[in-house]
C-alpha atoms as a PDB file:
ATOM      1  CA  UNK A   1      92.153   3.672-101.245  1.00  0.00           C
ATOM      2  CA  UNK A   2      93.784   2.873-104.922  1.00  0.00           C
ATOM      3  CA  UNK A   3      95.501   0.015-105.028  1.00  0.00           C
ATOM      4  CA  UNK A   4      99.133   0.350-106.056  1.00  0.00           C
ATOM      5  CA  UNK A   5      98.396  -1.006-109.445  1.00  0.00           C
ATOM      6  CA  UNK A   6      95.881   1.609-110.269  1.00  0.00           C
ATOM      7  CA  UNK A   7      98.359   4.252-109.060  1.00  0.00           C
ATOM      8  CA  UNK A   8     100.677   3.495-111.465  1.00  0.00           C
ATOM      9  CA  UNK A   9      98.110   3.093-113.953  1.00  0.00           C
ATOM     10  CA  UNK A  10      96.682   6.685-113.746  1.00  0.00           C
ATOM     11  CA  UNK A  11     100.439   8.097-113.077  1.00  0.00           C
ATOM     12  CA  UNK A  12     101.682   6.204-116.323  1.00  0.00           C
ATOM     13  CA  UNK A  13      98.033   7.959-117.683  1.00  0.00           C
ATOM     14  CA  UNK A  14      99.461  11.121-116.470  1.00  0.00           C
ATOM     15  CA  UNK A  15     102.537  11.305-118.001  1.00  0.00           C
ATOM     16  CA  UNK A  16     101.289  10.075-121.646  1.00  0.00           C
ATOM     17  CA  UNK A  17      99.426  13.517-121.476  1.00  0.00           C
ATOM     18  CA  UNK A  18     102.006  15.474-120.029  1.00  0.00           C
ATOM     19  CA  UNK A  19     105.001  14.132-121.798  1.00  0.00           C
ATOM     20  CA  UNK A  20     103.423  13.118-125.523  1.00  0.00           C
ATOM     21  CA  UNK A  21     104.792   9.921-125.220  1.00  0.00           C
ATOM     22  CA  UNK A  22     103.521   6.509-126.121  1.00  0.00           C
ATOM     23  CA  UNK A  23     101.935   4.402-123.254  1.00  0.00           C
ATOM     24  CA  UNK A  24     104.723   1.544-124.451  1.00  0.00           C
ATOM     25  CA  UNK A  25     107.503   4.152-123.418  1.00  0.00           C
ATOM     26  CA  UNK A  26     106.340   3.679-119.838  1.00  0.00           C
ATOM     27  CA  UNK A  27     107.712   1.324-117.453  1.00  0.00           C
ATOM     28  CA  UNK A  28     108.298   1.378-114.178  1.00  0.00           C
ATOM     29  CA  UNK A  29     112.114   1.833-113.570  1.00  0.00           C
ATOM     30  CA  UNK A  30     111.576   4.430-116.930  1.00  0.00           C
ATOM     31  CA  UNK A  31     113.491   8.085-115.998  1.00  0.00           C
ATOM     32  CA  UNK A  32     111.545  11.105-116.429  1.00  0.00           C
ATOM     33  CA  UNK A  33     114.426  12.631-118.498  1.00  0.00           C
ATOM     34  CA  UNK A  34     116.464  10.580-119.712  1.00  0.00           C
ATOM     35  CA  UNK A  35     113.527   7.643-120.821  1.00  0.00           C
ATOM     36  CA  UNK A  36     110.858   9.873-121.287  1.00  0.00           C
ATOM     37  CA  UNK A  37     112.442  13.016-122.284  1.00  0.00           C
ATOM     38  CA  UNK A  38     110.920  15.523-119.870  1.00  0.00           C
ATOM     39  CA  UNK A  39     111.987  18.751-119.766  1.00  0.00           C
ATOM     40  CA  UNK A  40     112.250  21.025-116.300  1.00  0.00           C
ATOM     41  CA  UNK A  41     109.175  22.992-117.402  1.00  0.00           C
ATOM     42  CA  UNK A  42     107.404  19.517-117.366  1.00  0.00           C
ATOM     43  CA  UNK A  43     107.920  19.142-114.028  1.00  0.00           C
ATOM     44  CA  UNK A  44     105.190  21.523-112.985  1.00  0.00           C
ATOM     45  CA  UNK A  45     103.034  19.833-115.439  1.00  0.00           C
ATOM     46  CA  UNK A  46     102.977  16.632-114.174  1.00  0.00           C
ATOM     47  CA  UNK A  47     102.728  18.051-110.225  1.00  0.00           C
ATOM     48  CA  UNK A  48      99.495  20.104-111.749  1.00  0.00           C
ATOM     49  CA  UNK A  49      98.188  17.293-113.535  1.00  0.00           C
ATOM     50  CA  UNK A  50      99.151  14.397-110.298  1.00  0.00           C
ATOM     51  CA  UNK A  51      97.443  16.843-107.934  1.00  0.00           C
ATOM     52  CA  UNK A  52      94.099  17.065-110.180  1.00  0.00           C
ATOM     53  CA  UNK A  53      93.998  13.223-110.746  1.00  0.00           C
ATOM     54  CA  UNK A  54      94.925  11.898-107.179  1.00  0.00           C
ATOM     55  CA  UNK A  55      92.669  15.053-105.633  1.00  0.00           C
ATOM     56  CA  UNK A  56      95.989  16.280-103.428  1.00  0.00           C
ATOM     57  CA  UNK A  57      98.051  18.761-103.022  1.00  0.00           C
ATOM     58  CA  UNK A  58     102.077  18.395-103.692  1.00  0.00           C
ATOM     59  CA  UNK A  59     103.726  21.098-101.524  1.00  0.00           C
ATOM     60  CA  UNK A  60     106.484  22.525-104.057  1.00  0.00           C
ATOM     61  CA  UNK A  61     110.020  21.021-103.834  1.00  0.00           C
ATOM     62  CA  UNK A  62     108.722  18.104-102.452  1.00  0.00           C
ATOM     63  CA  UNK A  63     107.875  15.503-105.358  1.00  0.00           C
ATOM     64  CA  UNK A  64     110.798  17.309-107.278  1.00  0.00           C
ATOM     65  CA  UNK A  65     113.133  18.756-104.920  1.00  0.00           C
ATOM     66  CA  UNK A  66     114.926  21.390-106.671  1.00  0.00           C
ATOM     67  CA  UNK A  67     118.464  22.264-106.202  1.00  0.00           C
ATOM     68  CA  UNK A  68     118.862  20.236-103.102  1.00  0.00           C
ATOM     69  CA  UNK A  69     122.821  20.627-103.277  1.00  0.00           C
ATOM     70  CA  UNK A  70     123.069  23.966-105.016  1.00  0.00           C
ATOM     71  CA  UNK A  71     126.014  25.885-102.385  1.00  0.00           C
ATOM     72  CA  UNK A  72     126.646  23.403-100.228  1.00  0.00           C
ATOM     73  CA  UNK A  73     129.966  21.882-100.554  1.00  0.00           C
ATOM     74  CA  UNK A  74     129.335  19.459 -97.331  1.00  0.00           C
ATOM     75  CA  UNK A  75     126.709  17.512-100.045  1.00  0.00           C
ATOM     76  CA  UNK A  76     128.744  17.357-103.033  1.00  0.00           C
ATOM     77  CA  UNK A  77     132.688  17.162-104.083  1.00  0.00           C
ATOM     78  CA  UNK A  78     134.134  16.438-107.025  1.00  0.00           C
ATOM     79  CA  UNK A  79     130.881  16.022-108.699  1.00  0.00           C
ATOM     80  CA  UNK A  80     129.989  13.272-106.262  1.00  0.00           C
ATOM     81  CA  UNK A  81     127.652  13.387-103.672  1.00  0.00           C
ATOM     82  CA  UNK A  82     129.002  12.865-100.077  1.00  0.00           C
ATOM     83  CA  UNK A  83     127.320  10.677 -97.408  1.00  0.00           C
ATOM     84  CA  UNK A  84     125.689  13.877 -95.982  1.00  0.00           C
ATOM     85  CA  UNK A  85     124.355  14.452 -99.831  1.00  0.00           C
ATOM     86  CA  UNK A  86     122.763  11.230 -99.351  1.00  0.00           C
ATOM     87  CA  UNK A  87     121.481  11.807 -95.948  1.00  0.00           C
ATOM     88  CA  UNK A  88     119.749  14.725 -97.204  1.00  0.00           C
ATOM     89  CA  UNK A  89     118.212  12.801-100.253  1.00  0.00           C
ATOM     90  CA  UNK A  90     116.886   9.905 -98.144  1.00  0.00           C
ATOM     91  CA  UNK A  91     115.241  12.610 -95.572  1.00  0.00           C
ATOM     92  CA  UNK A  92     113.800  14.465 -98.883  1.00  0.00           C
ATOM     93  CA  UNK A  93     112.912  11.855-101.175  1.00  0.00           C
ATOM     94  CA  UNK A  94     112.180   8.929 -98.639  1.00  0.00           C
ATOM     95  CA  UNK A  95     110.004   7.476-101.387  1.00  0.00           C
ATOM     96  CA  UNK A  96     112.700   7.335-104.052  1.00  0.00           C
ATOM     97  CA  UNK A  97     115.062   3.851-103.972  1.00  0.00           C
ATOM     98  CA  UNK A  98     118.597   5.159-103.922  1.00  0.00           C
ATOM     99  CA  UNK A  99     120.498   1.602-104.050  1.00  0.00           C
ATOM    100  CA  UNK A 100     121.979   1.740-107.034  1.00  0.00           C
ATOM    101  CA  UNK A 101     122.724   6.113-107.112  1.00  0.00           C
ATOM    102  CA  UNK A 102     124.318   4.981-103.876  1.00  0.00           C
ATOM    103  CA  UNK A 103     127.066   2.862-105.423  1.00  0.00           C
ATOM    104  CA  UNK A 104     128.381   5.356-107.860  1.00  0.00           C
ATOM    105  CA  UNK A 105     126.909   8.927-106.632  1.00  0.00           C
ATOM    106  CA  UNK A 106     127.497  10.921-109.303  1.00  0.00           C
ATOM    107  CA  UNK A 107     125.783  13.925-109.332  1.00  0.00           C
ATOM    108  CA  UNK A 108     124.841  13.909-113.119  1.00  0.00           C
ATOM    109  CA  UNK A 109     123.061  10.801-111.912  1.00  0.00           C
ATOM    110  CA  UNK A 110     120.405  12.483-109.867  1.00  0.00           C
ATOM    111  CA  UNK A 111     118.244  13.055-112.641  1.00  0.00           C
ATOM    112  CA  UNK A 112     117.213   8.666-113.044  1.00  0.00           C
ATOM    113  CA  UNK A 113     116.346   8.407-109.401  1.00  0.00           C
ATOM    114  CA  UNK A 114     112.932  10.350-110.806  1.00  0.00           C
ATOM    115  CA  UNK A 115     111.399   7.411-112.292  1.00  0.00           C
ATOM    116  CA  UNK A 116     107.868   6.520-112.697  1.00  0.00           C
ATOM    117  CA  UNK A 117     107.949   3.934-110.207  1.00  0.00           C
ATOM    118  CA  UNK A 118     108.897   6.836-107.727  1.00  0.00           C
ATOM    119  CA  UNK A 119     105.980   8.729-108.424  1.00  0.00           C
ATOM    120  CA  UNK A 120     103.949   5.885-107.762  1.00  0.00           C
ATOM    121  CA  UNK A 121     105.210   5.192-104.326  1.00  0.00           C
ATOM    122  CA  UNK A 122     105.174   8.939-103.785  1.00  0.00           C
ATOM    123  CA  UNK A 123     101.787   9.373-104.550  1.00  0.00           C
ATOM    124  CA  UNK A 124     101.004   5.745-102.478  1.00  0.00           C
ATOM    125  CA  UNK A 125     102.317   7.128 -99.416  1.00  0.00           C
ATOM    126  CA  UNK A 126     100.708  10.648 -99.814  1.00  0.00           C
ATOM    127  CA  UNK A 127      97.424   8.736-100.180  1.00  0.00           C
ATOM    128  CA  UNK A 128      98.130   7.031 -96.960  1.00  0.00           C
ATOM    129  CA  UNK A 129      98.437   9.756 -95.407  1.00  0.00           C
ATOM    130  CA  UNK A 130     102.251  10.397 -94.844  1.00  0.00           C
ATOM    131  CA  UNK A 131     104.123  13.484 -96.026  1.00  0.00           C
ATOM    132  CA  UNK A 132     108.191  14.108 -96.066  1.00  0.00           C
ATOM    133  CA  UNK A 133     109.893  12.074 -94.300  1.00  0.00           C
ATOM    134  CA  UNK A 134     107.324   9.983 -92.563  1.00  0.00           C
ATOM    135  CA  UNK A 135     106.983   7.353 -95.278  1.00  0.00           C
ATOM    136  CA  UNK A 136     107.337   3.401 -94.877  1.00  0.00           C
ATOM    137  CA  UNK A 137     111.319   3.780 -94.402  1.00  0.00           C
ATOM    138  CA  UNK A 138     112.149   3.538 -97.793  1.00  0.00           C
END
């Protein structure tokens, strides 16, 4: 089993290919979009490339969840997520630290919860063996 350190090495690996950026852009609390400037297309890319590299497979929605509020006025009001928003994030993205999205949920915000340092506990905990919602109660 990769330690976590090597995780994050081949993720950071991963997205210098994916994303064209330097290695010195990455960093572990670095966005996807807003850091790194990834684009929705890239998304795929970097689940394609994650699954070839860590030899697993990344059910779709599940590293990324897409449109996890789109129609449902019980998660977001006023462009802010509610506490049943969040609810729904922690049981989708249990590997993704929402402290800080918590204090001010605004729902342009989603977007830097998807940093690399999530990927790397994402991919840690599928390695371990644990899928949606069954990881380390983060």
């Amino acid at each position: 089993m990769p330690s976590q350190d090597e995780i994050y090495t081949k993720v950071s690996a991963t997205l210098v290919e994916a994303l064209n950026v330097d290695e010195d852009d990455i960093k572990p609390t670095s966005t996807l979009q807003g850091d790194l400037g990834a684009e929705s297309i890239d998304f795929l890319d970097i689940v394609f490339r994650l699954e070839r590299e860590f030899g697993i497979k990344i059910p779709r929605g599940e590293l990324f969840p897409e449109s996890i509020f789109q129609g449902d006025p019980e998660f977001v009001q006023n462009g802010r997520v509610t506490d049943k928003g969040i609810a729904e994030l922690r049981a989708r993205m249990p590997f993704a630290n929402l402290a800080k999205f918590e204090q001010n949920p605004e729902l342009s915000a989603i977007s830097d919860l998807f940093t690399v340092e999530m990927i790397t506990r994402y991919i840690q905990d599928k390695l371990n063996g644990h899928t949606n919602g069954a990881v380390n109660g983060k």
